[in-house]
N, C-alpha and C. Protein backbone atom coordinates (compact mmCIF):
# COMPACT_ATOMS: atom_id res chain seq x y z
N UNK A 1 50.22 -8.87 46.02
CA UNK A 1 49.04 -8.20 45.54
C UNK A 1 47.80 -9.02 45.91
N UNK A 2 46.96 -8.69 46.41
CA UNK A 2 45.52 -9.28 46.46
C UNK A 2 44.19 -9.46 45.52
N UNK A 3 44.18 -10.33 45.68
CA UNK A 3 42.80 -10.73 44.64
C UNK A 3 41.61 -10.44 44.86
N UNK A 4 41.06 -9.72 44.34
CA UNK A 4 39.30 -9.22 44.45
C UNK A 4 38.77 -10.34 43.93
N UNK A 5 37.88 -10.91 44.53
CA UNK A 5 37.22 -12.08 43.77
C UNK A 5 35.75 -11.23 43.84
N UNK A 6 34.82 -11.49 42.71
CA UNK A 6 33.71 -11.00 42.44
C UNK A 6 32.78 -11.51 43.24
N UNK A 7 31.67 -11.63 43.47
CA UNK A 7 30.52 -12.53 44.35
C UNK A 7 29.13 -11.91 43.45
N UNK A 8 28.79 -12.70 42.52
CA UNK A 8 27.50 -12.39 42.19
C UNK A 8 25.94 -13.37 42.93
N UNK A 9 25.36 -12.29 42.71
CA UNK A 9 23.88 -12.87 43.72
C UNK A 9 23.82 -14.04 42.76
N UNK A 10 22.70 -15.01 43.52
CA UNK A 10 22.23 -16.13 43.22
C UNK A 10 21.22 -15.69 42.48
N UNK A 11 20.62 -16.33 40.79
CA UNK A 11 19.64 -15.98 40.47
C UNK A 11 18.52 -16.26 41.14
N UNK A 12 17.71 -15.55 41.31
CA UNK A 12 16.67 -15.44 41.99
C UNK A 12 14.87 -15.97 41.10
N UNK A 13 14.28 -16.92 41.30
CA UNK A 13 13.16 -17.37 40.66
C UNK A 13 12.33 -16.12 40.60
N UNK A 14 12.10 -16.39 39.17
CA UNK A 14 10.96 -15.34 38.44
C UNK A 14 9.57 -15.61 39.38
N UNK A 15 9.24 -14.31 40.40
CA UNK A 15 7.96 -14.62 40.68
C UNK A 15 6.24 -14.61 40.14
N UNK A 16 6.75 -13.78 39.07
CA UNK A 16 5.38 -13.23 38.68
C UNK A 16 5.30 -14.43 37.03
N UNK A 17 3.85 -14.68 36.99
CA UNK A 17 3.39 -15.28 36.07
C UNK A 17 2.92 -14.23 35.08
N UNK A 18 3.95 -14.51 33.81
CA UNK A 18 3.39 -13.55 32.46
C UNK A 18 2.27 -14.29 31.68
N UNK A 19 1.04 -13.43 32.07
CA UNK A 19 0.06 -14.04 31.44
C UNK A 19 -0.95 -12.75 30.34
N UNK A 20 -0.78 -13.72 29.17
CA UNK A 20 -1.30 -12.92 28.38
C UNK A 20 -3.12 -13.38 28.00
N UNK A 21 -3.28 -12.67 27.07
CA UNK A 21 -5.30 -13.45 26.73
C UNK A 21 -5.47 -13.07 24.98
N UNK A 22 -5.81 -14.37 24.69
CA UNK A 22 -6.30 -13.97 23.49
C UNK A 22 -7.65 -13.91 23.31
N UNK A 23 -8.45 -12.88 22.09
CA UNK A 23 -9.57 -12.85 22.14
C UNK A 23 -10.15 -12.56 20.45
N UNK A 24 -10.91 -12.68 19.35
CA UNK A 24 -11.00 -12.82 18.95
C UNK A 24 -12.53 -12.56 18.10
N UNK A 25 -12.94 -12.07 17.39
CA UNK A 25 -14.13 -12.09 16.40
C UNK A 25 -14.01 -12.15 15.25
N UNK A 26 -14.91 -13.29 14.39
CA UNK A 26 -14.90 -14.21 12.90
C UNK A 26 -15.63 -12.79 12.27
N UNK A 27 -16.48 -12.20 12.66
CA UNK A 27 -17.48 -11.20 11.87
C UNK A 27 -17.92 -10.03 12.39
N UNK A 28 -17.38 -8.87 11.62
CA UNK A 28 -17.60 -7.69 12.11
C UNK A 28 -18.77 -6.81 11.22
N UNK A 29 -19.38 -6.69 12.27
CA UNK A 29 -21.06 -6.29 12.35
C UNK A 29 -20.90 -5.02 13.44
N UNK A 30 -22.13 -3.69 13.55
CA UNK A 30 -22.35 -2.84 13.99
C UNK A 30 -22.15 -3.44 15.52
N UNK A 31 -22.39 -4.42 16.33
CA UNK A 31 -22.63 -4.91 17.94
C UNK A 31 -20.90 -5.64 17.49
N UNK A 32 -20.16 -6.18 16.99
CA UNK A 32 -19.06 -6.78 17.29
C UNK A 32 -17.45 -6.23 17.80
N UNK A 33 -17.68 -4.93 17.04
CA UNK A 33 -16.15 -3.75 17.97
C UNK A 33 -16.74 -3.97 19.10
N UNK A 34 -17.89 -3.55 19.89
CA UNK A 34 -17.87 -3.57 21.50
C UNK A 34 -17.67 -4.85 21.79
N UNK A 35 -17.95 -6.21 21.14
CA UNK A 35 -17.57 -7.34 21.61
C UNK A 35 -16.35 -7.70 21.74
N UNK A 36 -15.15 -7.02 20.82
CA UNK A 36 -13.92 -7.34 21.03
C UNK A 36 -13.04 -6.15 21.96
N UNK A 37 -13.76 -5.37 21.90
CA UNK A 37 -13.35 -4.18 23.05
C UNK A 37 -13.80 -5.05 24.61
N UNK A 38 -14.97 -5.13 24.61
CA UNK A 38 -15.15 -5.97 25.70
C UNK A 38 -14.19 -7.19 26.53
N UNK A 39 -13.84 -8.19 25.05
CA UNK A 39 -13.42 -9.31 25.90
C UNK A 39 -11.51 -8.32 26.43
N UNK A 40 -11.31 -7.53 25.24
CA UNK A 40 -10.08 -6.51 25.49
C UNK A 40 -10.11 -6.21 27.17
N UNK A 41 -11.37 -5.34 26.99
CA UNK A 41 -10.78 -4.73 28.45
C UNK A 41 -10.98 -6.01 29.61
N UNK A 42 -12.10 -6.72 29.52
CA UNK A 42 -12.46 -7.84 30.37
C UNK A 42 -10.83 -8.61 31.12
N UNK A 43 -9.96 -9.34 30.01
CA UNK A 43 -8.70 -9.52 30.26
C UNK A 43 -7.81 -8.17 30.71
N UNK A 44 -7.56 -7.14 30.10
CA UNK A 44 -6.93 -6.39 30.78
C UNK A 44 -6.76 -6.18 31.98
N UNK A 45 -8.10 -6.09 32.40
CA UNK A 45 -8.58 -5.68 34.21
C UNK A 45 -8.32 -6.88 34.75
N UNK A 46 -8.56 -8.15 34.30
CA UNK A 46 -8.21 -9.50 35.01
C UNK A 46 -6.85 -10.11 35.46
N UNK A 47 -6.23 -9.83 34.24
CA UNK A 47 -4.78 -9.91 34.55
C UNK A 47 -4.15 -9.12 35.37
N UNK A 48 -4.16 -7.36 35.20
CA UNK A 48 -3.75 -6.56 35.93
C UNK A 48 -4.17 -6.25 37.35
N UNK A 49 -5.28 -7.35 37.69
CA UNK A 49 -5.54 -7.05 39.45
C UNK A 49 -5.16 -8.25 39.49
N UNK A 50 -4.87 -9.47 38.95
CA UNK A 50 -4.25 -11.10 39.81
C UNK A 50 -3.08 -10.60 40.43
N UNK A 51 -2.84 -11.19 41.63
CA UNK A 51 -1.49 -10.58 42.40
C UNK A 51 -0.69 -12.19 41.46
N UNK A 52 0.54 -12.12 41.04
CA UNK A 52 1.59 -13.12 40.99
C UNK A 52 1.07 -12.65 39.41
N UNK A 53 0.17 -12.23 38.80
CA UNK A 53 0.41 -12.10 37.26
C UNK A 53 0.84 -10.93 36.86
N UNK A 54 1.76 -10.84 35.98
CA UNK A 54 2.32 -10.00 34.96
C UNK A 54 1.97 -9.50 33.94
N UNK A 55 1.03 -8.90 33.66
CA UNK A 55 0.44 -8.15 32.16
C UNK A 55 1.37 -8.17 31.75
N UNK A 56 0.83 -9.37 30.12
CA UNK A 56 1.73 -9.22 28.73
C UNK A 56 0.85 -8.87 27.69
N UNK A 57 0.07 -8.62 27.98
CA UNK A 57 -0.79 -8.04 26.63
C UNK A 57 -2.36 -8.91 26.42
N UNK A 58 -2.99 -8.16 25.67
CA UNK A 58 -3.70 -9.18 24.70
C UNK A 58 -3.90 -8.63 23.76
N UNK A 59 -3.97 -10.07 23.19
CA UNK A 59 -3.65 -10.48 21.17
C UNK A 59 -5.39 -10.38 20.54
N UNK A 60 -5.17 -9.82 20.25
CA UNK A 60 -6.65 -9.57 19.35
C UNK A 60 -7.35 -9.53 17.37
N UNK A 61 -7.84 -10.46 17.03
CA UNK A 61 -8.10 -10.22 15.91
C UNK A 61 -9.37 -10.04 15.40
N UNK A 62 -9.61 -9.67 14.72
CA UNK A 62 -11.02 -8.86 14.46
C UNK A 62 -11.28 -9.08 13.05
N UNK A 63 -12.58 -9.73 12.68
CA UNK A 63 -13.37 -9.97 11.25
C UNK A 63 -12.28 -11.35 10.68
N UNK A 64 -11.78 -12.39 11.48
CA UNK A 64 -11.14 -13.20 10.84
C UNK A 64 -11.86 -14.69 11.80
N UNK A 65 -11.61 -15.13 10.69
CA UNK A 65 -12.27 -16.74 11.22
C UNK A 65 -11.11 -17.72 11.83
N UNK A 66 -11.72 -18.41 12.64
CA UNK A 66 -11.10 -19.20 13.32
C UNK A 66 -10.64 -20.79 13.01
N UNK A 67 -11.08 -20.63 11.78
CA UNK A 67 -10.89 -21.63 10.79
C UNK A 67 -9.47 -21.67 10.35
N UNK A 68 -8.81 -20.89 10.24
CA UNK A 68 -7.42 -20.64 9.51
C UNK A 68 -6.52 -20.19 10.72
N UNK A 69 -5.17 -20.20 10.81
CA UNK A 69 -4.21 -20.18 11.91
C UNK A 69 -3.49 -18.49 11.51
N UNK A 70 -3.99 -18.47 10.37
CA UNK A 70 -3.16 -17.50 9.53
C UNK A 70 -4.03 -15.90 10.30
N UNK A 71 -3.50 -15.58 11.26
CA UNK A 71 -4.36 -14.39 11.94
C UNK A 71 -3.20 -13.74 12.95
N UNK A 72 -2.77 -12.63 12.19
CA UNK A 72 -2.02 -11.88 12.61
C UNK A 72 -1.70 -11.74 14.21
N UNK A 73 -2.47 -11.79 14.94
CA UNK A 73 -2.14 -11.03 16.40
C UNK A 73 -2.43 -12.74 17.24
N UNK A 74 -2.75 -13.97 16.64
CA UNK A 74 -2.90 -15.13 17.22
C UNK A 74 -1.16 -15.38 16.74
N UNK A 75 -1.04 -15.07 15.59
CA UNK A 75 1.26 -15.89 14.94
C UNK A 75 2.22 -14.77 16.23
N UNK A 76 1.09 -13.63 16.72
CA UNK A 76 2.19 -12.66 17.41
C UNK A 76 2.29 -13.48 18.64
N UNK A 77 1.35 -13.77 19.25
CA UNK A 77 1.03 -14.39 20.23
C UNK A 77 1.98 -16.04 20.14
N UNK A 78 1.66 -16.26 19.50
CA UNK A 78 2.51 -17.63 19.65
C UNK A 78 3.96 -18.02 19.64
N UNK A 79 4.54 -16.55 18.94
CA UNK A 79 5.66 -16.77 18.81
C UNK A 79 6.22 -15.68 20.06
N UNK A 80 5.52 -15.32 20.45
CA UNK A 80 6.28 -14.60 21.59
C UNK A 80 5.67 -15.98 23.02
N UNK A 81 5.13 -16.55 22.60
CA UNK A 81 5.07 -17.97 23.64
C UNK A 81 6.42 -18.93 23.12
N UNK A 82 6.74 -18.79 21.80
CA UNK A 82 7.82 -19.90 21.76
C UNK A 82 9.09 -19.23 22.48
N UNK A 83 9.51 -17.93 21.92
CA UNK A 83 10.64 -16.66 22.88
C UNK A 83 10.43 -16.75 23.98
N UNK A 84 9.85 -17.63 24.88
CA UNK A 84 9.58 -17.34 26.28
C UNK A 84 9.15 -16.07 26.76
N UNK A 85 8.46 -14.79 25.92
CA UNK A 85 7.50 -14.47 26.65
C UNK A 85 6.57 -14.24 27.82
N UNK A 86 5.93 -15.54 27.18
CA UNK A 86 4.72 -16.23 27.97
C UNK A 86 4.66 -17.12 28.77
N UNK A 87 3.90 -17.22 29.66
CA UNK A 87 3.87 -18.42 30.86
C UNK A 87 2.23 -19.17 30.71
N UNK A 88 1.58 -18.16 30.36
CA UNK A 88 -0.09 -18.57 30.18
C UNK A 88 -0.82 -17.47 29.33
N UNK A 89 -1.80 -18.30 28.82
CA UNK A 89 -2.60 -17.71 27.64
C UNK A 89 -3.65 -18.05 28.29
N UNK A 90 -4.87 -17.02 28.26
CA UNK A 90 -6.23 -16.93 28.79
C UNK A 90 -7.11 -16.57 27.29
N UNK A 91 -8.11 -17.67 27.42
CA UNK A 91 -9.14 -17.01 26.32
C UNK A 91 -10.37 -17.66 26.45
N UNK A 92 -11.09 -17.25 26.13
CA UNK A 92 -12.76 -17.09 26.44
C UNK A 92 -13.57 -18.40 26.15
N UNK A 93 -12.87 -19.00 24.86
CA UNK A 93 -13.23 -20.45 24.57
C UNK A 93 -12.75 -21.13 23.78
N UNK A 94 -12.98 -22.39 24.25
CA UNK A 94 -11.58 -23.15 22.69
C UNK A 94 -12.29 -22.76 21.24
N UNK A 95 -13.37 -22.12 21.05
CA UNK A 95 -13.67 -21.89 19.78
C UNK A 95 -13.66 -20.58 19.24
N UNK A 96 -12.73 -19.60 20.58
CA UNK A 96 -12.30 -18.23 20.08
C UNK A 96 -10.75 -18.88 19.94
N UNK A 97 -10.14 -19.89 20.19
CA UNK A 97 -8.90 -19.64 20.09
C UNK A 97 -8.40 -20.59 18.22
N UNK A 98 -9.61 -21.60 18.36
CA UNK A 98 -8.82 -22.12 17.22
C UNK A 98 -10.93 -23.09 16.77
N UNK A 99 -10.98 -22.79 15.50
CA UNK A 99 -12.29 -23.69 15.56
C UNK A 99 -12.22 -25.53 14.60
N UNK A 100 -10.72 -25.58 14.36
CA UNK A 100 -10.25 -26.82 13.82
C UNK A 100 -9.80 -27.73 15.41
N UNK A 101 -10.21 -29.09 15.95
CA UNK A 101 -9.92 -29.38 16.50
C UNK A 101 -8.14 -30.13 16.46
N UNK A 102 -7.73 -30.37 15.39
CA UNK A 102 -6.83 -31.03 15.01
C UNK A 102 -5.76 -29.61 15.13
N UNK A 103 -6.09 -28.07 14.15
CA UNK A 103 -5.28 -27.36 15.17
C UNK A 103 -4.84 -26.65 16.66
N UNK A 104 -6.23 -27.31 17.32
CA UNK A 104 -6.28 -26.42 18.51
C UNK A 104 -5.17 -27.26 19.54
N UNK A 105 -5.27 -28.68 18.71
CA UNK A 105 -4.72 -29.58 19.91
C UNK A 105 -2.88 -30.13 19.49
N UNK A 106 -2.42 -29.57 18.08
CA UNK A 106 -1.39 -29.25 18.02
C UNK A 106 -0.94 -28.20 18.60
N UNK A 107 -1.32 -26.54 18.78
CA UNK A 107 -0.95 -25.72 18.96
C UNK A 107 -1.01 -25.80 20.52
N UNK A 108 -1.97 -26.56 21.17
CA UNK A 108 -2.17 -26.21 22.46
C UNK A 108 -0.43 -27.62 23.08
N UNK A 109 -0.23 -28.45 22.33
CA UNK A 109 0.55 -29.09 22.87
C UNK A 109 1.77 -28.73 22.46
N UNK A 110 2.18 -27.86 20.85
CA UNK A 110 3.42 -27.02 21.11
C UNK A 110 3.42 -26.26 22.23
N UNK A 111 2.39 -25.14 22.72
CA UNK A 111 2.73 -24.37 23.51
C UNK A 111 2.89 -25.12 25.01
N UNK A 112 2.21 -26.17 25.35
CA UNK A 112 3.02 -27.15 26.13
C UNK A 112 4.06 -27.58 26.30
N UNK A 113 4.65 -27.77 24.91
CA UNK A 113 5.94 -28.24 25.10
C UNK A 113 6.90 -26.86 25.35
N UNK A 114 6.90 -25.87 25.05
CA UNK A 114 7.53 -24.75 25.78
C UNK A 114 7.43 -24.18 26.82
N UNK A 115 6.46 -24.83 27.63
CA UNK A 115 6.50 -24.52 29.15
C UNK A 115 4.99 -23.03 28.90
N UNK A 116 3.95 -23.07 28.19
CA UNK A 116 3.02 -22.25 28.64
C UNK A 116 1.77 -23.01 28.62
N UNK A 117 1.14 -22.59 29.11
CA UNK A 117 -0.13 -22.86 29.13
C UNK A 117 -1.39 -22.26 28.73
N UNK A 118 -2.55 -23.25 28.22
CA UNK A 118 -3.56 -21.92 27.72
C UNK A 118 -4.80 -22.31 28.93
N UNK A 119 -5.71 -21.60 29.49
CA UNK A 119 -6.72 -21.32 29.72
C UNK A 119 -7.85 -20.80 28.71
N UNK A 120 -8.83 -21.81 28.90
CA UNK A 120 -10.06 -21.89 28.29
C UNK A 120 -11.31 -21.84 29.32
N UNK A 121 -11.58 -20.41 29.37
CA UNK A 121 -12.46 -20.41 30.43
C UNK A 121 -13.78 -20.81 30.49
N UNK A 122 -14.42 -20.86 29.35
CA UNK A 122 -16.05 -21.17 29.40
C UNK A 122 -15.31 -23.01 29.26
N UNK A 123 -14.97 -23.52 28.79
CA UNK A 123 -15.14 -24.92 28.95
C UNK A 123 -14.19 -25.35 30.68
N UNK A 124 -13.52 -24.37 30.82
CA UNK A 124 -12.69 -24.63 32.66
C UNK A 124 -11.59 -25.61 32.38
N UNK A 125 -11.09 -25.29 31.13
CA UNK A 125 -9.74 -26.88 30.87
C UNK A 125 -8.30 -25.98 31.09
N UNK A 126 -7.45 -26.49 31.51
CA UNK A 126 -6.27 -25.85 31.84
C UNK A 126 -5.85 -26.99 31.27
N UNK A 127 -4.57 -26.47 30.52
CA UNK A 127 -4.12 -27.48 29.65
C UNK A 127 -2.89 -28.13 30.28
N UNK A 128 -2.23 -27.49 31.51
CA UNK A 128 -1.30 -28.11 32.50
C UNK A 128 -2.05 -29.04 33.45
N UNK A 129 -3.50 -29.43 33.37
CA UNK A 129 -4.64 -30.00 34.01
C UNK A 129 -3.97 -31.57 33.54
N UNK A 130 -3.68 -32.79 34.21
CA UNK A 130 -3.51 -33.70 33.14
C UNK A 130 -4.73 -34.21 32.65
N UNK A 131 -5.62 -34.50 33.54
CA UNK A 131 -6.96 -34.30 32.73
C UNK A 131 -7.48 -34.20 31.34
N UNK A 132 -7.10 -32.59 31.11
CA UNK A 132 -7.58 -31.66 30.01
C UNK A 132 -6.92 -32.60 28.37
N UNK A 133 -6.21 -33.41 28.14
CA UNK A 133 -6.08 -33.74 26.87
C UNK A 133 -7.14 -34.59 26.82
């Protein structure tokens, strides 16, 4: 009798970078929905024309301060960075993402230690930068 031996492909490296964006407003006022619609679509369109990136979303919270960690769509965001998810987080400034320096620089070095990265675009720090600590 003869043996079928199976042959499975070689896994093949993930090409596309899943990159998500967080964005954020402390105070909602008549001018602040278009501000968080804004930075919304701003990332949407950014991510979805980079060739090698993968739209994963963006995390958005609205009328909550940046003072506290406790913000619904920032815990969604992070824990779908610890699940591997995520590869990179884009956001507008280190003081939309966290306004405690002591949490910005725990959270930014957990999500380091799981292999993502955040982008902080108005200050230009990439946190895979060795630089940037």
């Amino acid at each position: 009798m003869r043996k079928i031996e199976r042959i499975t492909p070689p896994d093949t490296p993930r090409t596309l970078t899943r990159v998500a964006a967080y964005a954020r407003i402390s105070v909602e006022t008549e001018r602040t929905p278009t501000s968080l619609s804004t930075q919304v679509s701003y990332y949407s369109k950014l991510i979805q024309s980079t060739p090698g990136w993968d739209y994963a979303g963006v995390y958005a919270d609205s009328g909550i301060s940046g003072t506290t960690a406790n913000r619904p769509q920032f815990q969604a965001m992070l824990q779908a960075a610890r699940t591997g998810e995520l590869d990179l987080i884009l956001t507008k400034s280190i003081s939309r993402f966290a306004r405690n320096t002591v949490d910005t620089l725990q959270t930014v070095r957990e999500l380091k230690a799981v292999g993502v990265e955040v982008r902080f675009e108005k200050e230009n720090l990439h946190t895979f930068d060795p630089k940037c600590e």
